[in-house]
ModelCIF file with pLDDT and N, C-alpha, C, O atoms, coordinates in Angstrom:
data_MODEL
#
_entry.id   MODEL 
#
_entity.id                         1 
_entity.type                       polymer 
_entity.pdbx_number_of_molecules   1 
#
_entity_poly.entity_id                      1 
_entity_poly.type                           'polypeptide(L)' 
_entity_poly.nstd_linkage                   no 
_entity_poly.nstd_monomer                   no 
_entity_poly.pdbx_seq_one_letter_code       
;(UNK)(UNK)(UNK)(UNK)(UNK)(UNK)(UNK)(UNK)(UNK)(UNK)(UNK)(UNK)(UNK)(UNK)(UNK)(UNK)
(UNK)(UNK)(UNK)(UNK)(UNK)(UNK)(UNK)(UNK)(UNK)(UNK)(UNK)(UNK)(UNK)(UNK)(UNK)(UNK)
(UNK)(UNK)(UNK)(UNK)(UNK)(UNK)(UNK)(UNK)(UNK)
;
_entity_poly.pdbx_seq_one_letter_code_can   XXXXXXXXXXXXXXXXXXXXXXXXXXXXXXXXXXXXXXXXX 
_entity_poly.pdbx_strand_id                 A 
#
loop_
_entity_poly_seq.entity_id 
_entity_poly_seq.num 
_entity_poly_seq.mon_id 
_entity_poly_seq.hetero 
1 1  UNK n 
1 2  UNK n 
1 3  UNK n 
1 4  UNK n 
1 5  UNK n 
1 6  UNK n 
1 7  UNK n 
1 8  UNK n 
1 9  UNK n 
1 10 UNK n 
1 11 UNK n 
1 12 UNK n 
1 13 UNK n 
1 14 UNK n 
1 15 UNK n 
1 16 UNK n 
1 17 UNK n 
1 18 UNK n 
1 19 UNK n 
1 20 UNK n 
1 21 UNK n 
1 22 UNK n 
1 23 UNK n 
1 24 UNK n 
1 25 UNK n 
1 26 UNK n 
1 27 UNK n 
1 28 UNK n 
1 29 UNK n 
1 30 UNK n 
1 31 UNK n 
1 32 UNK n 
1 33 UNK n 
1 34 UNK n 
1 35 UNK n 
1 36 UNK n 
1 37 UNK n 
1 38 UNK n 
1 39 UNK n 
1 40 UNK n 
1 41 UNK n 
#
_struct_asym.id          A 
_struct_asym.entity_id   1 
#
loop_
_ma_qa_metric.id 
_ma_qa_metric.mode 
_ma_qa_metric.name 
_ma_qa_metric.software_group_id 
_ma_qa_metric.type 
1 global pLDDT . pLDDT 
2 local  pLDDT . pLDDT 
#
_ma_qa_metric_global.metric_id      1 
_ma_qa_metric_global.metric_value   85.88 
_ma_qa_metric_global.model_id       1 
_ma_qa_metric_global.ordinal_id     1 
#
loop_
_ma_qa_metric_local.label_asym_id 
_ma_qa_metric_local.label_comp_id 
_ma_qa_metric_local.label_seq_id 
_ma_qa_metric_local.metric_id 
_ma_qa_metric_local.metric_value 
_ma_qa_metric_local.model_id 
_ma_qa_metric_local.ordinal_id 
A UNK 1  2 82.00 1 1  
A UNK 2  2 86.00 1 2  
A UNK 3  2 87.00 1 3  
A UNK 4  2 89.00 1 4  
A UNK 5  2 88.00 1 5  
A UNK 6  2 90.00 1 6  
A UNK 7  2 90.00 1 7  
A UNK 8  2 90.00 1 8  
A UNK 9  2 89.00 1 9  
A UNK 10 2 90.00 1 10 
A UNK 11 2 90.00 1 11 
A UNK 12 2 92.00 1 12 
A UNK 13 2 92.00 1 13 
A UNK 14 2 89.00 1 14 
A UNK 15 2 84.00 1 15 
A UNK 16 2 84.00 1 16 
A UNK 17 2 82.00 1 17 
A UNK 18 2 89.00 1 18 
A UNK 19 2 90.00 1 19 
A UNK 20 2 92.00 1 20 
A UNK 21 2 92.00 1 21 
A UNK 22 2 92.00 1 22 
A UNK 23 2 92.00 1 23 
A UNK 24 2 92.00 1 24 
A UNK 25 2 92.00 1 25 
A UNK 26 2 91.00 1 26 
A UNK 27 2 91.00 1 27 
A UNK 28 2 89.00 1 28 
A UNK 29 2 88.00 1 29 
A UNK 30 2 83.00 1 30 
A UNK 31 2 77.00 1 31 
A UNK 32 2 72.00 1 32 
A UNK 33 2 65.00 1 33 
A UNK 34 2 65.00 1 34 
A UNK 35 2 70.00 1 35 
A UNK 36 2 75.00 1 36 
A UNK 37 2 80.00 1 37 
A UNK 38 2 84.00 1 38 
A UNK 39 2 86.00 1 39 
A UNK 40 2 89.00 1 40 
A UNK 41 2 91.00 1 41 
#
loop_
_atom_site.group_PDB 
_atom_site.id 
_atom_site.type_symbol 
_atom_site.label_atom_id 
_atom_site.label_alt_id 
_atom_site.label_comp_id 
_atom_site.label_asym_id 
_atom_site.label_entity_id 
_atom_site.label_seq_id 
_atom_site.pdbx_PDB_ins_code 
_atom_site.Cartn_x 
_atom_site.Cartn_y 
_atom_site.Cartn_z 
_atom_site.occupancy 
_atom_site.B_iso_or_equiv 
_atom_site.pdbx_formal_charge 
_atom_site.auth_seq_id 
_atom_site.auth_comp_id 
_atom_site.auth_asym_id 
_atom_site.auth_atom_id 
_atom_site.pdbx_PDB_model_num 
ATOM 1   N N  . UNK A 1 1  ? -18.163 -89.780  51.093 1.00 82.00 ? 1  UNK A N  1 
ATOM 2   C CA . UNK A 1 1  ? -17.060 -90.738  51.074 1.00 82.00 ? 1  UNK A CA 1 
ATOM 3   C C  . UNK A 1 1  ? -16.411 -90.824  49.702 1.00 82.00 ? 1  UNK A C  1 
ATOM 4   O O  . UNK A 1 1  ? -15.772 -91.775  49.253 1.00 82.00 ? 1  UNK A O  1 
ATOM 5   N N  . UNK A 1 2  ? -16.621 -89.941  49.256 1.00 86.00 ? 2  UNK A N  1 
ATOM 6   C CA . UNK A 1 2  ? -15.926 -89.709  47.179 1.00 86.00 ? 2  UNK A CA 1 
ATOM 7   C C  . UNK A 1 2  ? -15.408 -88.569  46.855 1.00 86.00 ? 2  UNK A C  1 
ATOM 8   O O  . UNK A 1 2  ? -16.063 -87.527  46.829 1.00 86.00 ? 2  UNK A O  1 
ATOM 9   N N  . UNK A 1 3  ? -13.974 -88.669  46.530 1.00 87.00 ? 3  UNK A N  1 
ATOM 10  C CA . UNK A 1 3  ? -13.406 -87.471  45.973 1.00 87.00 ? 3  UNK A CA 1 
ATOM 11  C C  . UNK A 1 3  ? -13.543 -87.374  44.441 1.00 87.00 ? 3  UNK A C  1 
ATOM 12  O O  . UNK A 1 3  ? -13.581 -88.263  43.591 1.00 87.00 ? 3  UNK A O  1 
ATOM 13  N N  . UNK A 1 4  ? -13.620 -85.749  44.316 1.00 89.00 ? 4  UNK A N  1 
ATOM 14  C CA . UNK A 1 4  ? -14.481 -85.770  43.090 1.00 89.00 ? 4  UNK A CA 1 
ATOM 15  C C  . UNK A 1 4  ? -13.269 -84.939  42.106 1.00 89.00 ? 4  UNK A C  1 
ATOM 16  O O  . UNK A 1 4  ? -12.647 -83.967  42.534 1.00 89.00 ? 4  UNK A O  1 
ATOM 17  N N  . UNK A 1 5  ? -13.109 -85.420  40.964 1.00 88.00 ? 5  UNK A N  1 
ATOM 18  C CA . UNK A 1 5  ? -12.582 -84.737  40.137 1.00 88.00 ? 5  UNK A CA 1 
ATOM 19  C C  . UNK A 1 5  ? -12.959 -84.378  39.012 1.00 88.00 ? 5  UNK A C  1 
ATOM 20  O O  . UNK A 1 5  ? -12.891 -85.237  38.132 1.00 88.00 ? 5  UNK A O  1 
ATOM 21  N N  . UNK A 1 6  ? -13.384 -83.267  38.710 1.00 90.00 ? 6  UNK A N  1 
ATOM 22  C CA . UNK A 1 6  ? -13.868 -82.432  37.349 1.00 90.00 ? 6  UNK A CA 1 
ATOM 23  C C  . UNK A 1 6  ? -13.378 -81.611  35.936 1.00 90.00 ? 6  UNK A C  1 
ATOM 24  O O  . UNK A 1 6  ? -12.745 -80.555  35.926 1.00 90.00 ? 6  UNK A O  1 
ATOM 25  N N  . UNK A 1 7  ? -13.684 -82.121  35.149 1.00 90.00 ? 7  UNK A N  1 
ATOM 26  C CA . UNK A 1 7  ? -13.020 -81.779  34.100 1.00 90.00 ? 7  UNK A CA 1 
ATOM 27  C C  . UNK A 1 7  ? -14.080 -80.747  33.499 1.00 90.00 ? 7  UNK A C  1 
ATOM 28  O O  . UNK A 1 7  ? -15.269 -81.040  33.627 1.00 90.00 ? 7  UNK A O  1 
ATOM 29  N N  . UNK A 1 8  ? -13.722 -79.521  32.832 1.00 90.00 ? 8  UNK A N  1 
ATOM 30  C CA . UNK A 1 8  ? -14.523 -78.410  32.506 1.00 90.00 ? 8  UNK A CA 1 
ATOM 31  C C  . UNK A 1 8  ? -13.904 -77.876  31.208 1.00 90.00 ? 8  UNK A C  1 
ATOM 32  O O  . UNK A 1 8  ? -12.917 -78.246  30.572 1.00 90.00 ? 8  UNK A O  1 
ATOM 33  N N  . UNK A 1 9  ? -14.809 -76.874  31.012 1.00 89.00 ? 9  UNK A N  1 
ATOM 34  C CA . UNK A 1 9  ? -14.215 -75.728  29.363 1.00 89.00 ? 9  UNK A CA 1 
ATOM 35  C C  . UNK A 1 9  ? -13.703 -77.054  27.936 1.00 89.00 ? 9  UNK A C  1 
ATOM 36  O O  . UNK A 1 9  ? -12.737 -76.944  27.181 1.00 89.00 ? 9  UNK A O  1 
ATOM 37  N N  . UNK A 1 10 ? -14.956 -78.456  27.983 1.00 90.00 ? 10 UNK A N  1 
ATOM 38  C CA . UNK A 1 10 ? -14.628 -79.065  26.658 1.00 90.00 ? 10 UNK A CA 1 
ATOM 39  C C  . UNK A 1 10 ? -15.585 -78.114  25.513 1.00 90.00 ? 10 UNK A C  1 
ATOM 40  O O  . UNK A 1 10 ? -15.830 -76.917  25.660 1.00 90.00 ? 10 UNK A O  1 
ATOM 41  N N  . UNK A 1 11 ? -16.005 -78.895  24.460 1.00 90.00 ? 11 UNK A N  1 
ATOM 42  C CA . UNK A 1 11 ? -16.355 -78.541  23.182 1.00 90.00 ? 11 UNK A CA 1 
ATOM 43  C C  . UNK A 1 11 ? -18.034 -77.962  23.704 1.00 90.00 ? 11 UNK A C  1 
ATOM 44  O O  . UNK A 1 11 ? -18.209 -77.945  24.922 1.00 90.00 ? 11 UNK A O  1 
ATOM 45  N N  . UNK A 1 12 ? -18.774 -77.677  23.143 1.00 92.00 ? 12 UNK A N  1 
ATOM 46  C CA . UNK A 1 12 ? -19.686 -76.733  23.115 1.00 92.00 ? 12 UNK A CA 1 
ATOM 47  C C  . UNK A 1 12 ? -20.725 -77.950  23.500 1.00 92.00 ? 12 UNK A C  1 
ATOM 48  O O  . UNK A 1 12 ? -20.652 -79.126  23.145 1.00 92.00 ? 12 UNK A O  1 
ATOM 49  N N  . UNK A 1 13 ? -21.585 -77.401  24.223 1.00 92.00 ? 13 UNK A N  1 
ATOM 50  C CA . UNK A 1 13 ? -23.077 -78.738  23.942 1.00 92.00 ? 13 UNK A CA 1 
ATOM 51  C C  . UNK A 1 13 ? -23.875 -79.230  23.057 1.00 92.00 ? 13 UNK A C  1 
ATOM 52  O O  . UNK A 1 13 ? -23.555 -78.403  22.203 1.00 92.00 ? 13 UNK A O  1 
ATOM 53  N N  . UNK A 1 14 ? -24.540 -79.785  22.595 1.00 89.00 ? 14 UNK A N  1 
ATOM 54  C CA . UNK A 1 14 ? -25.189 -80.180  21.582 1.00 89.00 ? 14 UNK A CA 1 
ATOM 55  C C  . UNK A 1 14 ? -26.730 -79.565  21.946 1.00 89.00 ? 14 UNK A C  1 
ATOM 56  O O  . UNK A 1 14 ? -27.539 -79.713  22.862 1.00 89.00 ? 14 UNK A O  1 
ATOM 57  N N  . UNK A 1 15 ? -26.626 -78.518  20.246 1.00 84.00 ? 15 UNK A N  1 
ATOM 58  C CA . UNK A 1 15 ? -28.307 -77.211  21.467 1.00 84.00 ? 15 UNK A CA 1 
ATOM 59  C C  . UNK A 1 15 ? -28.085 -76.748  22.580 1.00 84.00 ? 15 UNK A C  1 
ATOM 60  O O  . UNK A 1 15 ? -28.907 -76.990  23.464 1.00 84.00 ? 15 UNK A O  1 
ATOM 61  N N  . UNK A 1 16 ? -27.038 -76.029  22.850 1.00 84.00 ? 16 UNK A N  1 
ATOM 62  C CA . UNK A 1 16 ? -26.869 -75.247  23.932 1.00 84.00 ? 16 UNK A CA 1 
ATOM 63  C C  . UNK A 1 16 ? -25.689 -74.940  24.016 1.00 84.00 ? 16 UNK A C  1 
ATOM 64  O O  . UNK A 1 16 ? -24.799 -75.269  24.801 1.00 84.00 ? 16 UNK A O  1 
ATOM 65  N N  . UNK A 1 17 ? -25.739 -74.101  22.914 1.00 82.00 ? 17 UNK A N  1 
ATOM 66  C CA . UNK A 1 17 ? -23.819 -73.100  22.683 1.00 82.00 ? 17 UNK A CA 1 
ATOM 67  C C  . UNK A 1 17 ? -23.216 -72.691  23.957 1.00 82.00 ? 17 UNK A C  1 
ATOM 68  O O  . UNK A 1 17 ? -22.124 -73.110  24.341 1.00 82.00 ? 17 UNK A O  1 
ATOM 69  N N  . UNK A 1 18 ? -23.952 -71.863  24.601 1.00 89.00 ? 18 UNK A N  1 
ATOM 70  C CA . UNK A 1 18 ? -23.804 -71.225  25.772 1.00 89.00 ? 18 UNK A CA 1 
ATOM 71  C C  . UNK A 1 18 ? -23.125 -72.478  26.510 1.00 89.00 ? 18 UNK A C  1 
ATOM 72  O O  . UNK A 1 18 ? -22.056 -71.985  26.870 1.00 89.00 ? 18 UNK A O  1 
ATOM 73  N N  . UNK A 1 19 ? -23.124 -73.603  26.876 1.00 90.00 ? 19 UNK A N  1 
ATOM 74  C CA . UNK A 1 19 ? -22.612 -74.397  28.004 1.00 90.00 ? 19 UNK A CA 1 
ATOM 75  C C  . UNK A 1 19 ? -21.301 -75.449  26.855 1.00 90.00 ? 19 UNK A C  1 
ATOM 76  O O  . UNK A 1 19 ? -20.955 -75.608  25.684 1.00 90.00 ? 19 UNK A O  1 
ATOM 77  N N  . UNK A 1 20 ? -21.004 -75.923  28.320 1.00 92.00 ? 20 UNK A N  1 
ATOM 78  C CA . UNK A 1 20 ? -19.549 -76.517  27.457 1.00 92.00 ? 20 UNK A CA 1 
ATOM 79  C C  . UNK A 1 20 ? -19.534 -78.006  28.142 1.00 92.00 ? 20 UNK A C  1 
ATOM 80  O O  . UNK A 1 20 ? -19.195 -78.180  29.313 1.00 92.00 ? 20 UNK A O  1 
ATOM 81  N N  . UNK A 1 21 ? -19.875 -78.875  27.412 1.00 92.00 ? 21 UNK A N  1 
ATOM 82  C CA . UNK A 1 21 ? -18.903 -80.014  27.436 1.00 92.00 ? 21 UNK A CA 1 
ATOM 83  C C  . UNK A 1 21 ? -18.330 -80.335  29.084 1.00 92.00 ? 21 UNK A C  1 
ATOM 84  O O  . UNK A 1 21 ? -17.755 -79.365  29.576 1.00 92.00 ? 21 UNK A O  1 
ATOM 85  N N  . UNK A 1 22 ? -18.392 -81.157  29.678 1.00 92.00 ? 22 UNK A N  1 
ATOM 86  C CA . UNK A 1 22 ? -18.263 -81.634  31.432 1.00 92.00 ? 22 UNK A CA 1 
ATOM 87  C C  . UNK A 1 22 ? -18.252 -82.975  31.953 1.00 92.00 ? 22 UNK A C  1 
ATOM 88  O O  . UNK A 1 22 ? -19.297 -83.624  31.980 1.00 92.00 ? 22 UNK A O  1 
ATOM 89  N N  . UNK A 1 23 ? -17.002 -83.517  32.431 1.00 92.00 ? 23 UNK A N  1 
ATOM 90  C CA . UNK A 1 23 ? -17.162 -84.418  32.894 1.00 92.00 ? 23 UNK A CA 1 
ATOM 91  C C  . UNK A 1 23 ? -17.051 -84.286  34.796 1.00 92.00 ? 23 UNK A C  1 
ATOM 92  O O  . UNK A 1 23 ? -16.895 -83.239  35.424 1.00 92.00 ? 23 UNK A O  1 
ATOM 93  N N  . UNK A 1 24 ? -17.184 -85.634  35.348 1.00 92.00 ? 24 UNK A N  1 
ATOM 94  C CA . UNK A 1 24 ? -16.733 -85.781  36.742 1.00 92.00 ? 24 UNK A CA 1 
ATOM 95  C C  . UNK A 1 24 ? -16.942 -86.895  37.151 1.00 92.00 ? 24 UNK A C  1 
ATOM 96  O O  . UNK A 1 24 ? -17.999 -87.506  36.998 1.00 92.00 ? 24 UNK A O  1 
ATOM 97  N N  . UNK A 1 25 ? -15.658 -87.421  37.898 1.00 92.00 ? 25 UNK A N  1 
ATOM 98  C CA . UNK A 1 25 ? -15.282 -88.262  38.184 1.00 92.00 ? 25 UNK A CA 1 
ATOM 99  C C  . UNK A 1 25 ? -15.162 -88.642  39.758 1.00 92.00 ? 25 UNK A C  1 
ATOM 100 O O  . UNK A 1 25 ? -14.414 -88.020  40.513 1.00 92.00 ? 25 UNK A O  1 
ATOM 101 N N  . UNK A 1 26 ? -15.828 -89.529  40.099 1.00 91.00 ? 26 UNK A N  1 
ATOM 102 C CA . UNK A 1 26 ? -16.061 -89.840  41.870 1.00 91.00 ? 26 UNK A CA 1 
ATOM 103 C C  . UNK A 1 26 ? -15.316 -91.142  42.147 1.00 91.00 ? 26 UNK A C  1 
ATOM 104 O O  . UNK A 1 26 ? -15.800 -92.267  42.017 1.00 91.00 ? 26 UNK A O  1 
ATOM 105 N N  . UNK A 1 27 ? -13.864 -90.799  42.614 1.00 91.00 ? 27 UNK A N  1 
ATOM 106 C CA . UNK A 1 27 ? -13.005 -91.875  43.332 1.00 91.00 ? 27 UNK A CA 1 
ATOM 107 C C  . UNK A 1 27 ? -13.684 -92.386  44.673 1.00 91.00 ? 27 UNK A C  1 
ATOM 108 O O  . UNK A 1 27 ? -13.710 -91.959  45.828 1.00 91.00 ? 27 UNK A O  1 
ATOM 109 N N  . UNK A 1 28 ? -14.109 -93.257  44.156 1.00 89.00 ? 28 UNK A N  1 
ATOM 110 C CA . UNK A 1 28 ? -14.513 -94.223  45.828 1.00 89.00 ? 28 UNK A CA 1 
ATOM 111 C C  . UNK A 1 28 ? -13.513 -95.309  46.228 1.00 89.00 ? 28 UNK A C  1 
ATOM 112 O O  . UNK A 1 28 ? -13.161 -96.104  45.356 1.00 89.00 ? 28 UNK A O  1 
ATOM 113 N N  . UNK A 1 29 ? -13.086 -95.401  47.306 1.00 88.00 ? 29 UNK A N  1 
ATOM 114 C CA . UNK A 1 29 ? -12.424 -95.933  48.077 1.00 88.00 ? 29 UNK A CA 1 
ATOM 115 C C  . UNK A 1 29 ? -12.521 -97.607  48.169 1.00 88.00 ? 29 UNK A C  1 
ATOM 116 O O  . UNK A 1 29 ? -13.554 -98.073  48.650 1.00 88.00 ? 29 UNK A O  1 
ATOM 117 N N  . UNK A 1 30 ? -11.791 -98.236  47.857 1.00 83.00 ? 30 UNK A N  1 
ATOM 118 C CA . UNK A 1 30 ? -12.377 -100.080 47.883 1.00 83.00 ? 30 UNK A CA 1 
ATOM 119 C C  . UNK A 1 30 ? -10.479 -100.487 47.426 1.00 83.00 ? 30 UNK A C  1 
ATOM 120 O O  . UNK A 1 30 ? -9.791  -100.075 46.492 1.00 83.00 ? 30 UNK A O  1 
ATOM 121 N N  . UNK A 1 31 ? -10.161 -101.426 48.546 1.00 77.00 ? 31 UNK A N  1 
ATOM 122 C CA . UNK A 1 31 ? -9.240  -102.267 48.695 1.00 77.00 ? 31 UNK A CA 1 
ATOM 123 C C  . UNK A 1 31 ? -9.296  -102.797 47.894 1.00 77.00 ? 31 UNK A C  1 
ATOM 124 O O  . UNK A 1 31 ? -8.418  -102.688 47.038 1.00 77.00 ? 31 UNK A O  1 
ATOM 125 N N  . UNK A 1 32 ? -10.302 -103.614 47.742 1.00 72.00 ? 32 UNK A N  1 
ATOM 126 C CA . UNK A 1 32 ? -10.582 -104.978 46.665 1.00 72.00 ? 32 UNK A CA 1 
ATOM 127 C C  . UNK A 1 32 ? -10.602 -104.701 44.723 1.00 72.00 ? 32 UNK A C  1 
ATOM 128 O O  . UNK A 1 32 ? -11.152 -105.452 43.917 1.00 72.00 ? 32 UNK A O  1 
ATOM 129 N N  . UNK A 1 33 ? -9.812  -103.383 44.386 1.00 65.00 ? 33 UNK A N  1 
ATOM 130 C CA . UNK A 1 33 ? -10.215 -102.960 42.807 1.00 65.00 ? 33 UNK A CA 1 
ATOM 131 C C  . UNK A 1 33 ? -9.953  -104.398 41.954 1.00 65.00 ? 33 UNK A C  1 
ATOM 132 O O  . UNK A 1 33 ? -9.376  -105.339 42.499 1.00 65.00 ? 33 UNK A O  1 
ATOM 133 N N  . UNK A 1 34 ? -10.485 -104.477 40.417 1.00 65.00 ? 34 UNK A N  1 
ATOM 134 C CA . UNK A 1 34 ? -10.331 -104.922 40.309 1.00 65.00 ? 34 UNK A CA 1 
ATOM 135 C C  . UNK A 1 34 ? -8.721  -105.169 39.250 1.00 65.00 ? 34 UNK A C  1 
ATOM 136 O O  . UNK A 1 34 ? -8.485  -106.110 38.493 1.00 65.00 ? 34 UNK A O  1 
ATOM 137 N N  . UNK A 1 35 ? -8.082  -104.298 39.474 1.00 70.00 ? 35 UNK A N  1 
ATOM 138 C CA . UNK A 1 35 ? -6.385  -104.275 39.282 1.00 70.00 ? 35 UNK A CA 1 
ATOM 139 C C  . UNK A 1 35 ? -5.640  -103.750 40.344 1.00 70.00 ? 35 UNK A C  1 
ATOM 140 O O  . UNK A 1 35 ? -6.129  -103.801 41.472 1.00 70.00 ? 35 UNK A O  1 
ATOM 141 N N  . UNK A 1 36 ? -4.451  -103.216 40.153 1.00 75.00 ? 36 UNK A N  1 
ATOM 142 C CA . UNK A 1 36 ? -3.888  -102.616 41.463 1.00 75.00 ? 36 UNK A CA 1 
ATOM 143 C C  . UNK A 1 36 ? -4.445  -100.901 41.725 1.00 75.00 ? 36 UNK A C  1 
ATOM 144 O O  . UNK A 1 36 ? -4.379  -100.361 42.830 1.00 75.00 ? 36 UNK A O  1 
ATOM 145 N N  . UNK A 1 37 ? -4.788  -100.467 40.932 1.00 80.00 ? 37 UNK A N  1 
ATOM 146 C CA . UNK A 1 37 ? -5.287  -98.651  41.124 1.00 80.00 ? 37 UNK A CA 1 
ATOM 147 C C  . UNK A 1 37 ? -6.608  -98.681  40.464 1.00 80.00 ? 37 UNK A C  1 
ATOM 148 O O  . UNK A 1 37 ? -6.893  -97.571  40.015 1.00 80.00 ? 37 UNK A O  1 
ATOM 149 N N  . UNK A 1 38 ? -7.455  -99.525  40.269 1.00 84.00 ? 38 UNK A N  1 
ATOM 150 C CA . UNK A 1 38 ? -8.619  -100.172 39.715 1.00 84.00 ? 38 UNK A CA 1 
ATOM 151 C C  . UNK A 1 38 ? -8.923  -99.509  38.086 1.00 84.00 ? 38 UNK A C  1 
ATOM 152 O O  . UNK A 1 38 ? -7.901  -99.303  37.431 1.00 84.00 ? 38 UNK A O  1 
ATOM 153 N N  . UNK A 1 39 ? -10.156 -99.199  37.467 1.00 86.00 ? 39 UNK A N  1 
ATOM 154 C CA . UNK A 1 39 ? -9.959  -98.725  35.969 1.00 86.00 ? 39 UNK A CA 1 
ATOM 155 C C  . UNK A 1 39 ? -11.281 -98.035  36.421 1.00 86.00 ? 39 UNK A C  1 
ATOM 156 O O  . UNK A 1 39 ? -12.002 -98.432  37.337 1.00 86.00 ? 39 UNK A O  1 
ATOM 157 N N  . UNK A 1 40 ? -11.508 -96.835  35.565 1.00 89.00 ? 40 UNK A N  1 
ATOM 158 C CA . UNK A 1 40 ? -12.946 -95.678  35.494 1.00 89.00 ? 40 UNK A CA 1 
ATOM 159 C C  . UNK A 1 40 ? -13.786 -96.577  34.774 1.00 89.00 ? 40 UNK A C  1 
ATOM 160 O O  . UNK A 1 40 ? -13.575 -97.489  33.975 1.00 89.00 ? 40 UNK A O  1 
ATOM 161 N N  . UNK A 1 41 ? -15.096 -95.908  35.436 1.00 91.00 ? 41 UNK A N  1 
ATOM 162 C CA . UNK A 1 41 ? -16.304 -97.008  34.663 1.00 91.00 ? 41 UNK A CA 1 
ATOM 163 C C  . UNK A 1 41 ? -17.366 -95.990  34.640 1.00 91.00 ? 41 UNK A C  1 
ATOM 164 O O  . UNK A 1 41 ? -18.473 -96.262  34.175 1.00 91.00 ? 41 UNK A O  1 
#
């Protein structure tokens, strides 16, 4: 029930050159936000 959006290819890892930096983000669905398009947490 979460659409997922991923962010990839940031800055290097900390001890582990080889990998990079990653976020992701899971939009869940709720009428009730607490603004009109709610805020990331």
């Amino acid at each position: 029930n979460k659409l997922l959006v991923e962010y990839t290819n940031g800055d290097a890892c900390p001890g582990a050159a080889q990998l990079n930096r990653s976020a992701l983000i899971s939009f869940i669905c709720s009428a009730h936000a607490d603004s009109e398009y709610g805020q990331p947490e």
